[in-house]
N, C-alpha and C. Protein backbone atom coordinates (compact mmCIF):
# COMPACT_ATOMS: atom_id res chain seq x y z
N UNK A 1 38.24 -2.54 20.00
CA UNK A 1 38.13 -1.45 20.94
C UNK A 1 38.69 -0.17 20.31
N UNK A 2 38.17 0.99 20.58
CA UNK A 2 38.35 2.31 19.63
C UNK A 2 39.73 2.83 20.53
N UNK A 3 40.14 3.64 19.44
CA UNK A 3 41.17 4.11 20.54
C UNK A 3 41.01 5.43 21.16
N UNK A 4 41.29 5.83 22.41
CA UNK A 4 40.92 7.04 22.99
C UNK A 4 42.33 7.87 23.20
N UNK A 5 41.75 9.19 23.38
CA UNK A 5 42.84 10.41 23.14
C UNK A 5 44.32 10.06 24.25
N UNK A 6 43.42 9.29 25.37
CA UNK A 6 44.78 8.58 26.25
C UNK A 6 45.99 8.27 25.67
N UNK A 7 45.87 7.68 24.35
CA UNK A 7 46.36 6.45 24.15
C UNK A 7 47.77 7.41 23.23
N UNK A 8 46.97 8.73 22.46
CA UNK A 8 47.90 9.42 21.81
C UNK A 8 49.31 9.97 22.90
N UNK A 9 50.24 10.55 21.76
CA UNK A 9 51.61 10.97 22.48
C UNK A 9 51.69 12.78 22.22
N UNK A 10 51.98 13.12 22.70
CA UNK A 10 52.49 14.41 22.54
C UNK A 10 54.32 14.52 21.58
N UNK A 11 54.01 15.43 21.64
CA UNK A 11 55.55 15.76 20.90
C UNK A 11 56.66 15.55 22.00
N UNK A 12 56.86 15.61 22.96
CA UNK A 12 57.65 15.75 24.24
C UNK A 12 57.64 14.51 24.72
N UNK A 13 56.62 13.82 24.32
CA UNK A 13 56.49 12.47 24.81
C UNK A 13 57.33 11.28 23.61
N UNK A 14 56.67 11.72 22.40
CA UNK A 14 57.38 11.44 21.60
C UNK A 14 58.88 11.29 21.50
N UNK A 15 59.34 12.56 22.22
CA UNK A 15 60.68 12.97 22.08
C UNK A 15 61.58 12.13 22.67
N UNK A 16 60.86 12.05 23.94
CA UNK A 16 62.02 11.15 24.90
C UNK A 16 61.76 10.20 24.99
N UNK A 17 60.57 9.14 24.31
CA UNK A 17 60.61 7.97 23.75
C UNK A 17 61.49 7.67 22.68
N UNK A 18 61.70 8.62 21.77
CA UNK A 18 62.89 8.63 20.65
C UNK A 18 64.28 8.64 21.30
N UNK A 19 64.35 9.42 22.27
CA UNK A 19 65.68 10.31 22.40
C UNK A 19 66.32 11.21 21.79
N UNK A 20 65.48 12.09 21.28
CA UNK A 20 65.01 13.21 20.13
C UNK A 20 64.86 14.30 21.15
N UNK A 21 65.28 15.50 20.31
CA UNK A 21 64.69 16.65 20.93
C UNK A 21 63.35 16.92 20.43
N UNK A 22 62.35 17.51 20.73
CA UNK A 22 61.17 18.05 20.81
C UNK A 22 61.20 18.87 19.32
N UNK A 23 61.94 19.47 19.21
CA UNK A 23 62.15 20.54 17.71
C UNK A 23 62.24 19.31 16.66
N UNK A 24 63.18 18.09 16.64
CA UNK A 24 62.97 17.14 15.97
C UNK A 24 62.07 16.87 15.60
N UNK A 25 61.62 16.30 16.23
CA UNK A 25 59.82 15.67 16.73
C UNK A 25 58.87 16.70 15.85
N UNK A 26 58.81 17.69 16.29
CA UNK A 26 57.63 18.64 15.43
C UNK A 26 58.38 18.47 13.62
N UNK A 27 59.57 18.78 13.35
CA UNK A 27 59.81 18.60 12.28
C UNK A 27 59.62 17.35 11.38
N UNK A 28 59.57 16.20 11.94
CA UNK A 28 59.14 14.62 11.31
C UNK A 28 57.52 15.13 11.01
N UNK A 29 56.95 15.28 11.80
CA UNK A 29 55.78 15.82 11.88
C UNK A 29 55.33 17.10 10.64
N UNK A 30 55.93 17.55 10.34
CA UNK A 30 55.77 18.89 9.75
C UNK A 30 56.07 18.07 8.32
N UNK A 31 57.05 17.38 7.97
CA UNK A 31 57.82 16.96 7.01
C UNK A 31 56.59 15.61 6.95
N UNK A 32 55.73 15.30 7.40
CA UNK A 32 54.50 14.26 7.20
C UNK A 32 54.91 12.68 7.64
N UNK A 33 55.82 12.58 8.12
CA UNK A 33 56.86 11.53 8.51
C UNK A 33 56.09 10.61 9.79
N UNK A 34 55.15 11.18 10.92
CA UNK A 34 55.14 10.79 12.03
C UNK A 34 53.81 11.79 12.38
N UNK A 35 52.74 11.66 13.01
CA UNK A 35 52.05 12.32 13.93
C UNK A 35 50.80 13.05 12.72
N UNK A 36 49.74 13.71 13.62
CA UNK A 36 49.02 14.19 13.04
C UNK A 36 48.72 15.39 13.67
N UNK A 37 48.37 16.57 13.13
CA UNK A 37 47.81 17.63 13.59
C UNK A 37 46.68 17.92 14.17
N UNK A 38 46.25 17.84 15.33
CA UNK A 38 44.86 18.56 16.11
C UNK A 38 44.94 19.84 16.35
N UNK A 39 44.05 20.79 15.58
CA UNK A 39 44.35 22.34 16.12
C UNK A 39 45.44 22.92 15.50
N UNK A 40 46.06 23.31 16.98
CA UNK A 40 47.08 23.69 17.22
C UNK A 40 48.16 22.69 17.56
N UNK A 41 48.30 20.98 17.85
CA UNK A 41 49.34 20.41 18.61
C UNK A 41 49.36 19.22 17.65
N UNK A 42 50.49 19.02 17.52
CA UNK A 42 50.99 17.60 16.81
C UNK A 42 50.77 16.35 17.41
N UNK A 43 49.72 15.20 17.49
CA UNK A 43 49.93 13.84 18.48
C UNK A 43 49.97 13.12 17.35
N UNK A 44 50.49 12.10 18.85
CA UNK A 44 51.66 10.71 17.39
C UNK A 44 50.82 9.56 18.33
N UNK A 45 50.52 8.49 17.49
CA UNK A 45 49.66 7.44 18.17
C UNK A 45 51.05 6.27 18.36
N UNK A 46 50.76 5.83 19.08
CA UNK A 46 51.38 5.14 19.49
C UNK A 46 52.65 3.65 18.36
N UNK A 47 51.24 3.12 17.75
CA UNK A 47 51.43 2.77 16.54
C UNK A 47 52.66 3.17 15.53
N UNK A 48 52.72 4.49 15.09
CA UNK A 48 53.54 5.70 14.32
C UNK A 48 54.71 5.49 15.20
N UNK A 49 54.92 5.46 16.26
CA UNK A 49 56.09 5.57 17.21
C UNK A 49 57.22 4.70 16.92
N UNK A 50 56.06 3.16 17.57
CA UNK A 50 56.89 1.89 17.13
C UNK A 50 57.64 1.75 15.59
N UNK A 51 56.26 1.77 14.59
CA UNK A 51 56.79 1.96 13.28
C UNK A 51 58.42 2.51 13.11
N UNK A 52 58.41 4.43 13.38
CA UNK A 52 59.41 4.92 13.12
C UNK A 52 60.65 4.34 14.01
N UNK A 53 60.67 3.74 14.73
CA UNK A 53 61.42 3.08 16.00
C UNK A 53 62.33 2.18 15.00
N UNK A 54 61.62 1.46 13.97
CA UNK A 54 61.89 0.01 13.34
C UNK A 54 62.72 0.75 12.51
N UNK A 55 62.45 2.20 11.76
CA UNK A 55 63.64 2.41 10.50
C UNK A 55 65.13 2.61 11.20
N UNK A 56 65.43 2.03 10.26
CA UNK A 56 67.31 2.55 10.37
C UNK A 56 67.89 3.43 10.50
N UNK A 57 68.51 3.77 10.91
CA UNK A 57 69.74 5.21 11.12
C UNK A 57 70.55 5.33 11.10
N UNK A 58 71.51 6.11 10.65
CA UNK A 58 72.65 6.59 11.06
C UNK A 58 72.85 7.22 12.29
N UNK A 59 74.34 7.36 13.29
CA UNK A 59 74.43 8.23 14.20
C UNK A 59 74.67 9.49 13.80
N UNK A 60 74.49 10.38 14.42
CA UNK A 60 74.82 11.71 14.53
C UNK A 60 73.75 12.82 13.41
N UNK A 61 74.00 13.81 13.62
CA UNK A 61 73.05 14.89 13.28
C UNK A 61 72.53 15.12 12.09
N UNK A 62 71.17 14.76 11.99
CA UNK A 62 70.68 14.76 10.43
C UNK A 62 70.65 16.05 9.53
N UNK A 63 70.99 15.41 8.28
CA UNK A 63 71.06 16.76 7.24
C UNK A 63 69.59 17.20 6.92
N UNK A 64 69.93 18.98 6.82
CA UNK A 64 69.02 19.68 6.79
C UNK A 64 68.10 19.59 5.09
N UNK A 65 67.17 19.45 4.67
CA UNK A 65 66.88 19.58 3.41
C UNK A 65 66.88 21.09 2.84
């Protein structure tokens, strides 16, 4: 079954599925990490979500490159 535009996330959606701010979110995105570009708007399939869900982390505020 194909997947339909439903199924994608927004950045905001993304966000608070992460527990990320939204500025985060576009930056994973920007940095090629997560999501794809339509247009003008970043969507993250669902898929991409879980994935990034699974890597590891540290707490607290990530360093800037």
């Amino acid at each position: 079954m194909a997947s339909g535009t439903r199924d994608l996330l927004t950045t905001a959606d993304a966000a608070a599925a992460l527990g990320i701010s939204e500025v985060r979110v576009r930056k994973l995105c920007r940095d090629g990490r997560i999501g794809t570009l339509f247009g003008d708007r970043w969507l993250i399939t669902p898929e991409e979500l879980k994935a990034f869900k699974k890597i590891p982390r540290l707490p607290g505020r990530p360093k800037d490159d």
